[in-house]
Structures are given as C-alpha cells and as structure tokens.
PDB file of N, CA and C in Angstrom:
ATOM      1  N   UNK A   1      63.174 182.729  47.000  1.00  0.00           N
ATOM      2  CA  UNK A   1      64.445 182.171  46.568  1.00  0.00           C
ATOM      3  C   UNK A   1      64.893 181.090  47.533  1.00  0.00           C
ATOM      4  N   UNK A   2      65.168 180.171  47.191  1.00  0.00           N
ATOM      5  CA  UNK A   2      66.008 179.049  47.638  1.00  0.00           C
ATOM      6  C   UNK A   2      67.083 179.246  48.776  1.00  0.00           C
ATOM      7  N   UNK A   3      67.160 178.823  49.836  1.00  0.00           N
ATOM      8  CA  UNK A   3      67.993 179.007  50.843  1.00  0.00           C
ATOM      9  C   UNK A   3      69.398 178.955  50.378  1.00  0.00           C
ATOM     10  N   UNK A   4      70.978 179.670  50.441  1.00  0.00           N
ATOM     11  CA  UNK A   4      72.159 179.497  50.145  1.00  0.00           C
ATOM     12  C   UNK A   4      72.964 179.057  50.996  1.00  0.00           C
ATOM     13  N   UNK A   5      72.706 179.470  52.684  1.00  0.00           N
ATOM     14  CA  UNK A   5      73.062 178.647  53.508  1.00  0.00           C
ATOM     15  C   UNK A   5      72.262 177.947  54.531  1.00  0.00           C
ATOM     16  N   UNK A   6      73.126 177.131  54.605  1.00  0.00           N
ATOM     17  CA  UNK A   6      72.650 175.617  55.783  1.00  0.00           C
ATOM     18  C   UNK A   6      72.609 175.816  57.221  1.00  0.00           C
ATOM     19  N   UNK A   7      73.492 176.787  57.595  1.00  0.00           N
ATOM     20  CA  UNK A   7      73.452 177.637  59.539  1.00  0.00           C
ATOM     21  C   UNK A   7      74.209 178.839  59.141  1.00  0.00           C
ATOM     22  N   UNK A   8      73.581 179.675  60.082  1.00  0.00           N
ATOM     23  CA  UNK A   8      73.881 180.632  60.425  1.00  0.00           C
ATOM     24  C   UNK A   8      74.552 181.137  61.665  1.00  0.00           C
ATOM     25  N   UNK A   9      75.402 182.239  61.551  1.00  0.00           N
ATOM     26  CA  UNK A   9      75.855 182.298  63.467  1.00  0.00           C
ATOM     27  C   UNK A   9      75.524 183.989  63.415  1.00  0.00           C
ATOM     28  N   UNK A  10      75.014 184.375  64.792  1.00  0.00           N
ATOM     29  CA  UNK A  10      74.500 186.173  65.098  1.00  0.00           C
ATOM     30  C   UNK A  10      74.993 186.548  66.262  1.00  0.00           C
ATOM     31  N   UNK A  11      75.653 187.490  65.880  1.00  0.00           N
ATOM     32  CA  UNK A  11      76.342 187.549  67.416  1.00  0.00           C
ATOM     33  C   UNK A  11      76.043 189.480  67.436  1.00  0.00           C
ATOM     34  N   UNK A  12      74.964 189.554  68.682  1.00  0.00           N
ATOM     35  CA  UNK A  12      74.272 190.648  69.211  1.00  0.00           C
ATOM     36  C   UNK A  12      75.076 191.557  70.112  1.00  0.00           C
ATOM     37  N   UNK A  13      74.961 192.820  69.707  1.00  0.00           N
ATOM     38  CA  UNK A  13      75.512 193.354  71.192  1.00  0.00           C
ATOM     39  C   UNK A  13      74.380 194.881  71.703  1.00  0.00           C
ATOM     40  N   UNK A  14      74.727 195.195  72.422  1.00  0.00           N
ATOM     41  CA  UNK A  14      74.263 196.525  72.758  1.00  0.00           C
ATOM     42  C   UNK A  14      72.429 196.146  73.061  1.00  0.00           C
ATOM     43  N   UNK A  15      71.846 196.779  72.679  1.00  0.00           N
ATOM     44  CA  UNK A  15      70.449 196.763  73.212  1.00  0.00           C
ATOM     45  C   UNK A  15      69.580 196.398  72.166  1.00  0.00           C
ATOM     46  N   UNK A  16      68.197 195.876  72.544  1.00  0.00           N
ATOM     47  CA  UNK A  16      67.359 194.981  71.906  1.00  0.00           C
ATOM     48  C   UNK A  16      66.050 196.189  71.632  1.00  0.00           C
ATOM     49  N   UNK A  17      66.059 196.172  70.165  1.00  0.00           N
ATOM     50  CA  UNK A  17      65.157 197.222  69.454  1.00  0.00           C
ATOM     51  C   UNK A  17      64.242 196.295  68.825  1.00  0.00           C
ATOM     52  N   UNK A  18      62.997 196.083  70.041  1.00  0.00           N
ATOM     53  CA  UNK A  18      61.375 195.321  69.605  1.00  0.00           C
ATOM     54  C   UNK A  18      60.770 195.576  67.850  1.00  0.00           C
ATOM     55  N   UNK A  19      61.532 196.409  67.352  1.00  0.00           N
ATOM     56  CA  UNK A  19      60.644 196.492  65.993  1.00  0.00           C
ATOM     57  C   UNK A  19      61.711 196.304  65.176  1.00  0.00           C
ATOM     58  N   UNK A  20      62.942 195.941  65.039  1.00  0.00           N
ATOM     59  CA  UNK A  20      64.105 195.366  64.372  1.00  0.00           C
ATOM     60  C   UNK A  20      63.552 194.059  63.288  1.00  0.00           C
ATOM     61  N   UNK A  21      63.520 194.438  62.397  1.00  0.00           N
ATOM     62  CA  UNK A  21      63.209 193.123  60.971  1.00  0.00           C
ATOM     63  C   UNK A  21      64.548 192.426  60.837  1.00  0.00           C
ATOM     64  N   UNK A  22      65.144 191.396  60.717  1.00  0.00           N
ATOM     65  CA  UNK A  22      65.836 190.762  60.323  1.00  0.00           C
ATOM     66  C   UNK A  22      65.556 190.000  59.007  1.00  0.00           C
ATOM     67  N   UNK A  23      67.403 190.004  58.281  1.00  0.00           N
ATOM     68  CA  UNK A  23      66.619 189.956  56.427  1.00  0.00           C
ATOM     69  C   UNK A  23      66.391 188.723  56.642  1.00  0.00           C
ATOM     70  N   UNK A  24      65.881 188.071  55.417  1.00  0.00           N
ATOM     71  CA  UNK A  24      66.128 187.015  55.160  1.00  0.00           C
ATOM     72  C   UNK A  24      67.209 185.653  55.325  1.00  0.00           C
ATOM     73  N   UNK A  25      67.780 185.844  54.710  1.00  0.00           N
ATOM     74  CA  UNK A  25      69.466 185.393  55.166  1.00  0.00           C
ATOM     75  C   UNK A  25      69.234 185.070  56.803  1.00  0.00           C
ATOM     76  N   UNK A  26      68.904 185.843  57.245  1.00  0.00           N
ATOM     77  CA  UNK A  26      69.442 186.011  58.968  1.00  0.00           C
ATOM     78  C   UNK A  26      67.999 184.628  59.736  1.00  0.00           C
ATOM     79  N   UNK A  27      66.905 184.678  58.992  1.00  0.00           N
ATOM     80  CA  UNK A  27      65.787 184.415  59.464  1.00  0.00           C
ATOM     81  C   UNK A  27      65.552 182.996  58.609  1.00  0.00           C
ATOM     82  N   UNK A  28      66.145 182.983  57.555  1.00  0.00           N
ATOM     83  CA  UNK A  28      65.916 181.536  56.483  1.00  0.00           C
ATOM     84  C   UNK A  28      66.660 180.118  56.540  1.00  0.00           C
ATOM     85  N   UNK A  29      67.860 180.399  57.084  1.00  0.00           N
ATOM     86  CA  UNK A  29      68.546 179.428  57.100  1.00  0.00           C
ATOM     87  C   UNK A  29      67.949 178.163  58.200  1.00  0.00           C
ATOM     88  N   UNK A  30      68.943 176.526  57.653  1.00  0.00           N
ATOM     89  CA  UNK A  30      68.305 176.053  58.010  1.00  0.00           C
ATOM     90  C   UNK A  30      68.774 175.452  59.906  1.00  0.00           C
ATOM     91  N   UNK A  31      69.967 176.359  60.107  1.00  0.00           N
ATOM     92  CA  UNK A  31      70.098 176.235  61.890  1.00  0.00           C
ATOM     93  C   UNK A  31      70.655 177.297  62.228  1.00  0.00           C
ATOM     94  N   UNK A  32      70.290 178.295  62.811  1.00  0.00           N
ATOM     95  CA  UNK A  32      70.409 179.457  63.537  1.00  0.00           C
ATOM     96  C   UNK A  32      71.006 179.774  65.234  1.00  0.00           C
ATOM     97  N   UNK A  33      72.185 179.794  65.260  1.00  0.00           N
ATOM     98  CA  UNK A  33      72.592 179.895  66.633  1.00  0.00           C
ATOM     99  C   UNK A  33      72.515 181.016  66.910  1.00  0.00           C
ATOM    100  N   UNK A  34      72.313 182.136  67.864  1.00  0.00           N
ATOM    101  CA  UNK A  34      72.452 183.460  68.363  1.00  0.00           C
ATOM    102  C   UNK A  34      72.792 183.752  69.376  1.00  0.00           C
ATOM    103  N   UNK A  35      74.148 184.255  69.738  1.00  0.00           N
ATOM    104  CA  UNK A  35      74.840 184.751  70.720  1.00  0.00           C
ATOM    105  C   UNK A  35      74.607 186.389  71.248  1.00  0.00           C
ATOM    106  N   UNK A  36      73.482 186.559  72.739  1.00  0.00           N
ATOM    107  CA  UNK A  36      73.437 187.835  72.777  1.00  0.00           C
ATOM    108  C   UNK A  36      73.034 187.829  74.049  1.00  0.00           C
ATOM    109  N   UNK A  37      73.333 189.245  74.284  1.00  0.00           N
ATOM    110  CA  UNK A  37      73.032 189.478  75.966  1.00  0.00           C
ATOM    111  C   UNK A  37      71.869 189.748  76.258  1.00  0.00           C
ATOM    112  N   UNK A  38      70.462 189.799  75.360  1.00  0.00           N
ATOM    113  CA  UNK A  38      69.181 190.018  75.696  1.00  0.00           C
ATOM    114  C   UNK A  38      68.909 188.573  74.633  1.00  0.00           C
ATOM    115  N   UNK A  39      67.416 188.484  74.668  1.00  0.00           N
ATOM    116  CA  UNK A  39      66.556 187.656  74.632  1.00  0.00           C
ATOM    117  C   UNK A  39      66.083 188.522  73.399  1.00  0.00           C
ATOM    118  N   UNK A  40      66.029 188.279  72.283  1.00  0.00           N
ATOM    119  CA  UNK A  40      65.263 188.536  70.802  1.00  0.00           C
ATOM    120  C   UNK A  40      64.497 188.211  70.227  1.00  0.00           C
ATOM    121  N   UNK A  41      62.634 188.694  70.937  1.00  0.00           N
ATOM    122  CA  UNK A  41      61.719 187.853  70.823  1.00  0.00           C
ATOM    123  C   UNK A  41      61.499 187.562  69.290  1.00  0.00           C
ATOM    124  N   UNK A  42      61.851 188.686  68.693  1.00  0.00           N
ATOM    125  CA  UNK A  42      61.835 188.836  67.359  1.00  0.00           C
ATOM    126  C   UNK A  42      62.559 187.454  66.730  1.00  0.00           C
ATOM    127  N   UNK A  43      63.525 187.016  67.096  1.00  0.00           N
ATOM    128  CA  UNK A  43      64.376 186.302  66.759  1.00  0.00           C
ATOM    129  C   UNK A  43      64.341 185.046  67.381  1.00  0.00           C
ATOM    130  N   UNK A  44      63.303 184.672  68.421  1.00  0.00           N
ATOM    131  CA  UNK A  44      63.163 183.414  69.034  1.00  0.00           C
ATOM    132  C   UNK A  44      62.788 182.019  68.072  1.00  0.00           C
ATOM    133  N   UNK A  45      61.655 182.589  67.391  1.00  0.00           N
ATOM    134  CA  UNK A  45      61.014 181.920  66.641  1.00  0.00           C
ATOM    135  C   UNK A  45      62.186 180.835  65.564  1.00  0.00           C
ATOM    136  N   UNK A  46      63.023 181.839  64.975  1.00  0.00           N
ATOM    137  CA  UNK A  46      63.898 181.386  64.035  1.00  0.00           C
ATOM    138  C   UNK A  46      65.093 180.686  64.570  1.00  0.00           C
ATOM    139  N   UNK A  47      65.288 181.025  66.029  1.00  0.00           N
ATOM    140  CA  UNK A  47      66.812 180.204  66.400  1.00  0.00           C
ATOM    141  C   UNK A  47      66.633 179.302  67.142  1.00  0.00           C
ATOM    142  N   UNK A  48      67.636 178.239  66.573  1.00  0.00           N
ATOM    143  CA  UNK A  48      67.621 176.776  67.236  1.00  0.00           C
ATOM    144  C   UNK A  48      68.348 176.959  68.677  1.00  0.00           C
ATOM    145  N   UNK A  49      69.436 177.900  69.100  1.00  0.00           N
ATOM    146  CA  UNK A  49      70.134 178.159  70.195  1.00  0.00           C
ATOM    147  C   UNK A  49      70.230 179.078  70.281  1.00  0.00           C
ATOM    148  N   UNK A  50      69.893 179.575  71.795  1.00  0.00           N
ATOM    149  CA  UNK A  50      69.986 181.077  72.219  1.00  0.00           C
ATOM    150  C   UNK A  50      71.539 180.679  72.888  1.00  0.00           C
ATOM    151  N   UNK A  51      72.651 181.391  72.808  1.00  0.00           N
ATOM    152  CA  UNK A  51      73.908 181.180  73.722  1.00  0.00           C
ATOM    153  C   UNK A  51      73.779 182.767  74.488  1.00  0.00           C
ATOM    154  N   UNK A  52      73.799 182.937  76.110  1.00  0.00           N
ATOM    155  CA  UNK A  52      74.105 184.244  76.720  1.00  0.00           C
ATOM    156  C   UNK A  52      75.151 184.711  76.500  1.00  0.00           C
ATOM    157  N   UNK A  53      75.319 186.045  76.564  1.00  0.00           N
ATOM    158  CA  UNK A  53      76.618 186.739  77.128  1.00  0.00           C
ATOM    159  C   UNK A  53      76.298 187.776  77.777  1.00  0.00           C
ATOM    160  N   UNK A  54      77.246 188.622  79.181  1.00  0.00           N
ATOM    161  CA  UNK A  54      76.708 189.495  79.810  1.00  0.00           C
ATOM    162  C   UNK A  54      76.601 190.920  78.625  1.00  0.00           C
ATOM    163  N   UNK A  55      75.748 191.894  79.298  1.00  0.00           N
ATOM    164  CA  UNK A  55      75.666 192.980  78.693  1.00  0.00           C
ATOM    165  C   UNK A  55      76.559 193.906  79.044  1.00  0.00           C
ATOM    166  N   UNK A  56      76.831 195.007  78.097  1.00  0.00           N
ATOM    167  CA  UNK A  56      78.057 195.702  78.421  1.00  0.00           C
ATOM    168  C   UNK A  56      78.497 196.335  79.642  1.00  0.00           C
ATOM    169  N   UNK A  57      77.306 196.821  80.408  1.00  0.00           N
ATOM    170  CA  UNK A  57      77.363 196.998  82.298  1.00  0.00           C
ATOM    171  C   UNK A  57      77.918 195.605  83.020  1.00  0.00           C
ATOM    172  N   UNK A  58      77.959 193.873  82.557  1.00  0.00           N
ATOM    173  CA  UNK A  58      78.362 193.464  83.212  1.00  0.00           C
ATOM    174  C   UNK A  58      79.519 192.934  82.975  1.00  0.00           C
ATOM    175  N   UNK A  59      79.975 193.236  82.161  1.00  0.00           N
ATOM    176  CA  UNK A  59      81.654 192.699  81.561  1.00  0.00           C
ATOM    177  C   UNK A  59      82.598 193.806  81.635  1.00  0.00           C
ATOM    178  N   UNK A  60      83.952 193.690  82.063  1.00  0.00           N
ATOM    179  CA  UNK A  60      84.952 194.375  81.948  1.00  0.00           C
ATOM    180  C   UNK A  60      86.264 194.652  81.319  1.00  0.00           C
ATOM    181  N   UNK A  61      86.835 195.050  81.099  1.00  0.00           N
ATOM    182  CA  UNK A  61      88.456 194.511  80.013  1.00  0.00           C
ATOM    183  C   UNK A  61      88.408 195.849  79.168  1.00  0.00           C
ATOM    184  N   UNK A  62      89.675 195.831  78.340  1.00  0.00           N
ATOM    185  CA  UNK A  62      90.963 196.524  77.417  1.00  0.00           C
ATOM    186  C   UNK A  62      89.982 196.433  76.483  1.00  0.00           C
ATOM    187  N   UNK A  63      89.299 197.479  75.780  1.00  0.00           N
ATOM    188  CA  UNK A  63      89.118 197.113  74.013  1.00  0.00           C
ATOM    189  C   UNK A  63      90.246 197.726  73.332  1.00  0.00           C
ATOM    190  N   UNK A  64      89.875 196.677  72.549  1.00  0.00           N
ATOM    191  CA  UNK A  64      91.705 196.589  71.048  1.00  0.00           C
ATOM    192  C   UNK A  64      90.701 197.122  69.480  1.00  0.00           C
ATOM    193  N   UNK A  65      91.130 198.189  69.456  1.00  0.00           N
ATOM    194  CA  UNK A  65      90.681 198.799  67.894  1.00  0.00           C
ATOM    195  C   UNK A  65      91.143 197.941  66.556  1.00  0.00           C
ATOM    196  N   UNK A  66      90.745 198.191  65.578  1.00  0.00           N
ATOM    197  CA  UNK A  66      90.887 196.603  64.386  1.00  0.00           C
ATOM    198  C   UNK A  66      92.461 196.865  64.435  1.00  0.00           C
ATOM    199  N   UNK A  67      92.716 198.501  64.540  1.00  0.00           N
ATOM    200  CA  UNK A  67      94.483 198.202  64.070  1.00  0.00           C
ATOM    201  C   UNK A  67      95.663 197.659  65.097  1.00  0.00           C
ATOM    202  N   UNK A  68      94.912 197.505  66.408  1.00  0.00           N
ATOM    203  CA  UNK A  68      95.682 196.462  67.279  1.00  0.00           C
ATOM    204  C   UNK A  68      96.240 197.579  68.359  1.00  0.00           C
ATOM    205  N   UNK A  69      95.165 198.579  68.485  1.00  0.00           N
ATOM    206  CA  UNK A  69      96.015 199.428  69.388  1.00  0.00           C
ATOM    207  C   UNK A  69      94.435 199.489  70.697  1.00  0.00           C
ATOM    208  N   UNK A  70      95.089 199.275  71.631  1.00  0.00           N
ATOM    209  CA  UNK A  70      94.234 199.257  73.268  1.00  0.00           C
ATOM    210  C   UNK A  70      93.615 200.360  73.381  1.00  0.00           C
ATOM    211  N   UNK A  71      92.482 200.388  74.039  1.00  0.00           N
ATOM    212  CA  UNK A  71      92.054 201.905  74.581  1.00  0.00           C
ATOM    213  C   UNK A  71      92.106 201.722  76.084  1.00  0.00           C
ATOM    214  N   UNK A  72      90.538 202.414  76.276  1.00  0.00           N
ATOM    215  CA  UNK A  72      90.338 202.202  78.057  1.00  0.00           C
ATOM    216  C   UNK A  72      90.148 201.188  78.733  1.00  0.00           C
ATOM    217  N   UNK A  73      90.305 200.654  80.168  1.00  0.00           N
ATOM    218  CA  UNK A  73      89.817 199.855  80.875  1.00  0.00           C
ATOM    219  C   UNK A  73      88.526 200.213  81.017  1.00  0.00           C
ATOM    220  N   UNK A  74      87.567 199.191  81.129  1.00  0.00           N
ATOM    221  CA  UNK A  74      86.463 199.496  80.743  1.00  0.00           C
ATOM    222  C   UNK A  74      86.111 198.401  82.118  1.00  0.00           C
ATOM    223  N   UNK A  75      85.682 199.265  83.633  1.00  0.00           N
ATOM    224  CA  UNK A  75      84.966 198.412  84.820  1.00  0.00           C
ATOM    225  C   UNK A  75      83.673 197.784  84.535  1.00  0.00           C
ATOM    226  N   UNK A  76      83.405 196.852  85.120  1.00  0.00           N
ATOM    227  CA  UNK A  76      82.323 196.199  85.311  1.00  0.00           C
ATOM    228  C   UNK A  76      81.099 197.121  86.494  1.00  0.00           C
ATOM    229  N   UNK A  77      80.088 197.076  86.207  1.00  0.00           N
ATOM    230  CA  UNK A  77      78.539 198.058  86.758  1.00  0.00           C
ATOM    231  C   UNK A  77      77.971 196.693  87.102  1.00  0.00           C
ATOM    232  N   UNK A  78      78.146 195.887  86.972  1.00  0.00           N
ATOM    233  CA  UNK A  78      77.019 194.618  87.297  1.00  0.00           C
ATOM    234  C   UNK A  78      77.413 193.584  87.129  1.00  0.00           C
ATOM    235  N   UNK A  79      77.009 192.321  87.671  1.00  0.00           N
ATOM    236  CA  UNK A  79      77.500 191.185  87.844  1.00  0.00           C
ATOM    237  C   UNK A  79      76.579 190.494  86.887  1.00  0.00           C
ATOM    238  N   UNK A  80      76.581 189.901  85.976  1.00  0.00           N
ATOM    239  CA  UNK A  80      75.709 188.740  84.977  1.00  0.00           C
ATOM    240  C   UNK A  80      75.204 187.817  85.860  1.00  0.00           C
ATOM    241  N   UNK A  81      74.130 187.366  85.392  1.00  0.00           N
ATOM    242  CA  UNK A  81      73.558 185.718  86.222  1.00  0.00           C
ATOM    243  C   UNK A  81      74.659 184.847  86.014  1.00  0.00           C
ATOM    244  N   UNK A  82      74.193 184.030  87.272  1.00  0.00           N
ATOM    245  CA  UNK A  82      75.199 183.063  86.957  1.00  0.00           C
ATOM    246  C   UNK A  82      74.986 181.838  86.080  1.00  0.00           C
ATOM    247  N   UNK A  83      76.287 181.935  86.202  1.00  0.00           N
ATOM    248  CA  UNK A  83      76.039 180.708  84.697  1.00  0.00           C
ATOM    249  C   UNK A  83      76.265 181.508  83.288  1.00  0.00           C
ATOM    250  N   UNK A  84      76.309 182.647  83.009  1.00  0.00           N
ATOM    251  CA  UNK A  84      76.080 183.466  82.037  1.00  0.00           C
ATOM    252  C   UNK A  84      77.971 183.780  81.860  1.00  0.00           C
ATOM    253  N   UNK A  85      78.468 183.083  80.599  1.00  0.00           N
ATOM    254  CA  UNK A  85      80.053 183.203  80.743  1.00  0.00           C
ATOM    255  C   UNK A  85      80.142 184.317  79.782  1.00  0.00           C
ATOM    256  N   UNK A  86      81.813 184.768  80.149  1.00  0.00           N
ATOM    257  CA  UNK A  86      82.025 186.317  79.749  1.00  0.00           C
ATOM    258  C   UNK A  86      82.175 185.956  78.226  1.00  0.00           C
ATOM    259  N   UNK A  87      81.902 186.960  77.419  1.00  0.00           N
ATOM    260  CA  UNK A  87      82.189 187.225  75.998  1.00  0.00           C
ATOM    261  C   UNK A  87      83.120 186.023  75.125  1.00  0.00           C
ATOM    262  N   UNK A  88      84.246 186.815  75.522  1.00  0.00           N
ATOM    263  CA  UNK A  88      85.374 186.081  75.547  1.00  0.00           C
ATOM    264  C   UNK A  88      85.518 184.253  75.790  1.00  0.00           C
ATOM    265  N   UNK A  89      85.242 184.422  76.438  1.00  0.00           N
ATOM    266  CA  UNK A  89      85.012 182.497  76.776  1.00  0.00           C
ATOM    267  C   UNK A  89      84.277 181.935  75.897  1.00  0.00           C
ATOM    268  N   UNK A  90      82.980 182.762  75.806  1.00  0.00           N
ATOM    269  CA  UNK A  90      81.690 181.717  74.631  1.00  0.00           C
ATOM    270  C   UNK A  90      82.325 182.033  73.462  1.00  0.00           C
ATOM    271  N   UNK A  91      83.170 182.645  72.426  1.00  0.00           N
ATOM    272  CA  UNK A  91      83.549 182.832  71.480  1.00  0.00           C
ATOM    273  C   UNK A  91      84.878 181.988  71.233  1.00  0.00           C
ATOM    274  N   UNK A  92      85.300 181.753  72.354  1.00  0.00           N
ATOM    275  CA  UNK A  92      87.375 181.127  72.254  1.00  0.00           C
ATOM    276  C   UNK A  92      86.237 179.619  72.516  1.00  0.00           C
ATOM    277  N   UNK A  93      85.450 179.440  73.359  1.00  0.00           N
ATOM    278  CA  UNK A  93      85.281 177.764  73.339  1.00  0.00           C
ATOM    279  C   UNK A  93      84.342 177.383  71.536  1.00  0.00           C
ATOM    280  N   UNK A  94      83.946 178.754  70.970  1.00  0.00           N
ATOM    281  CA  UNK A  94      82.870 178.368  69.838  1.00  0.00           C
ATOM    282  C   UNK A  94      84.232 177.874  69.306  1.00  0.00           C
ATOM    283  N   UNK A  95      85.250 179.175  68.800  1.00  0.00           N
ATOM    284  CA  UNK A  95      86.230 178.839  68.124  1.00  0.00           C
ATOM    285  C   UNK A  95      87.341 177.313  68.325  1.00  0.00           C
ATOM    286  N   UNK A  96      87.101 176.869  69.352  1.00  0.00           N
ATOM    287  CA  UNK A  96      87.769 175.775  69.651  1.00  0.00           C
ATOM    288  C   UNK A  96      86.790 174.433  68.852  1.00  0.00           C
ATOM    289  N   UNK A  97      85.592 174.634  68.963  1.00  0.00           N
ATOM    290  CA  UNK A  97      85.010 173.194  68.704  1.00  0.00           C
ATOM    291  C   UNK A  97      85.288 173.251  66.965  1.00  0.00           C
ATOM    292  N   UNK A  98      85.260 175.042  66.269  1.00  0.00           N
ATOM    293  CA  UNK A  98      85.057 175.037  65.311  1.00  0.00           C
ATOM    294  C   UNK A  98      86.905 174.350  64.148  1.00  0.00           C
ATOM    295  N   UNK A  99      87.694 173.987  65.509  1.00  0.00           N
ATOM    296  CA  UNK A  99      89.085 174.008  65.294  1.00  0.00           C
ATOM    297  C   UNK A  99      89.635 175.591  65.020  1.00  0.00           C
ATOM    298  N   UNK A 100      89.443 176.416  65.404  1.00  0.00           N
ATOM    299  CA  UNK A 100      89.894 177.714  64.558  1.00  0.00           C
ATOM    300  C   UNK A 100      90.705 178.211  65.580  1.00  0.00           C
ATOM    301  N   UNK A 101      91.600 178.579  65.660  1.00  0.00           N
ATOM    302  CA  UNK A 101      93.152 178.828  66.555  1.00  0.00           C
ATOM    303  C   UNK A 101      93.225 180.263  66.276  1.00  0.00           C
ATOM    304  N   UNK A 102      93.137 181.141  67.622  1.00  0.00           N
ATOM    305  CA  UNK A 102      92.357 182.355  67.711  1.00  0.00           C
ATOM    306  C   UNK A 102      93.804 183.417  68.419  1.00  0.00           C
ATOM    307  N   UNK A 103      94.903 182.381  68.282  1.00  0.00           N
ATOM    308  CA  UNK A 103      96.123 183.205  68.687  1.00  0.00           C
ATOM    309  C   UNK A 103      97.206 183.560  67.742  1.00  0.00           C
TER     310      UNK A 103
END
C-alpha cells in the first residue's frame, strides 16, 4: 500500500527490546525522526535523525498524571553524556520550531 504519511515523529522511552518489529507506518514513511535514550538498531536503518534523551536513571523531576495531579520526586542515579539535553528541553525546543505553544 501506498505511503499516507510524508514524516513521522517516535518518541522512545524505557528500554530497547533487540527483537521489537516496528509496523509499517512507523518504518515507511518518507522522513523519520526518533527521539530516544538508546540507540534502535532495529530502527537505524529507517531514521533520518536519531535526537538523544537521558534514560530514566539519568533524569529527575515531578511526574504529572494525564488528570494534572503530581506524584513523586523522582532523583537522578546518573548523569547523561554530555551534550545529551533533558527530556523536557528536546520536546519544548521541537515544539517551538513546530510553533506549538506548550503552556
């Protein structure tokens, strides 16, 4: 079947499972950005941009449940490479180029 979209965006979290198929959709389109804290050899082939983010040992902060209520502070176990910006930042600067006003 005929491709329906033109780019795609993947945004990874948690840990990288070597025998993971990705559908179609995810693997067909024709520009593929992927935002994740491991390297997806599976997924190299198909994406035009790998963007980092640290993994959940190296980031810290408040998670907010969908209905807007806080849980735990959640410390940082590890420091990310450098150069490797927090979550938060690579998503508020995506949303900025994309014009999308995230407040």
């Amino acid at each position: 079947s005929a491709n329906t979209f033109k780019g795609g965006l993947l945004l990874l979290s948690g840990e990288e499972d070597p025998s993971h198929v990705y559908p179609d959709p995810v693997t067909a389109v024709d520009y593929l950005a992927v935002i994740s804290p491991f390297f997806p050899d599976t997924l190299a082939k198909h994406a035009d941009i790998m963007i980092p983010i640290p993994t959940w040992m190296e980031e810290e902060g408040t998670y907010c449940s969908l209905d807007g209520r806080e849980s735990v502070f959640k410390q940082r176990v590890l420091f990310p490479p450098e150069g490797v910006r927090d979550t938060h930042s690579v998503l508020s600067a995506l949303a900025k180029k994309a014009d999308v006003n995230l407040t």
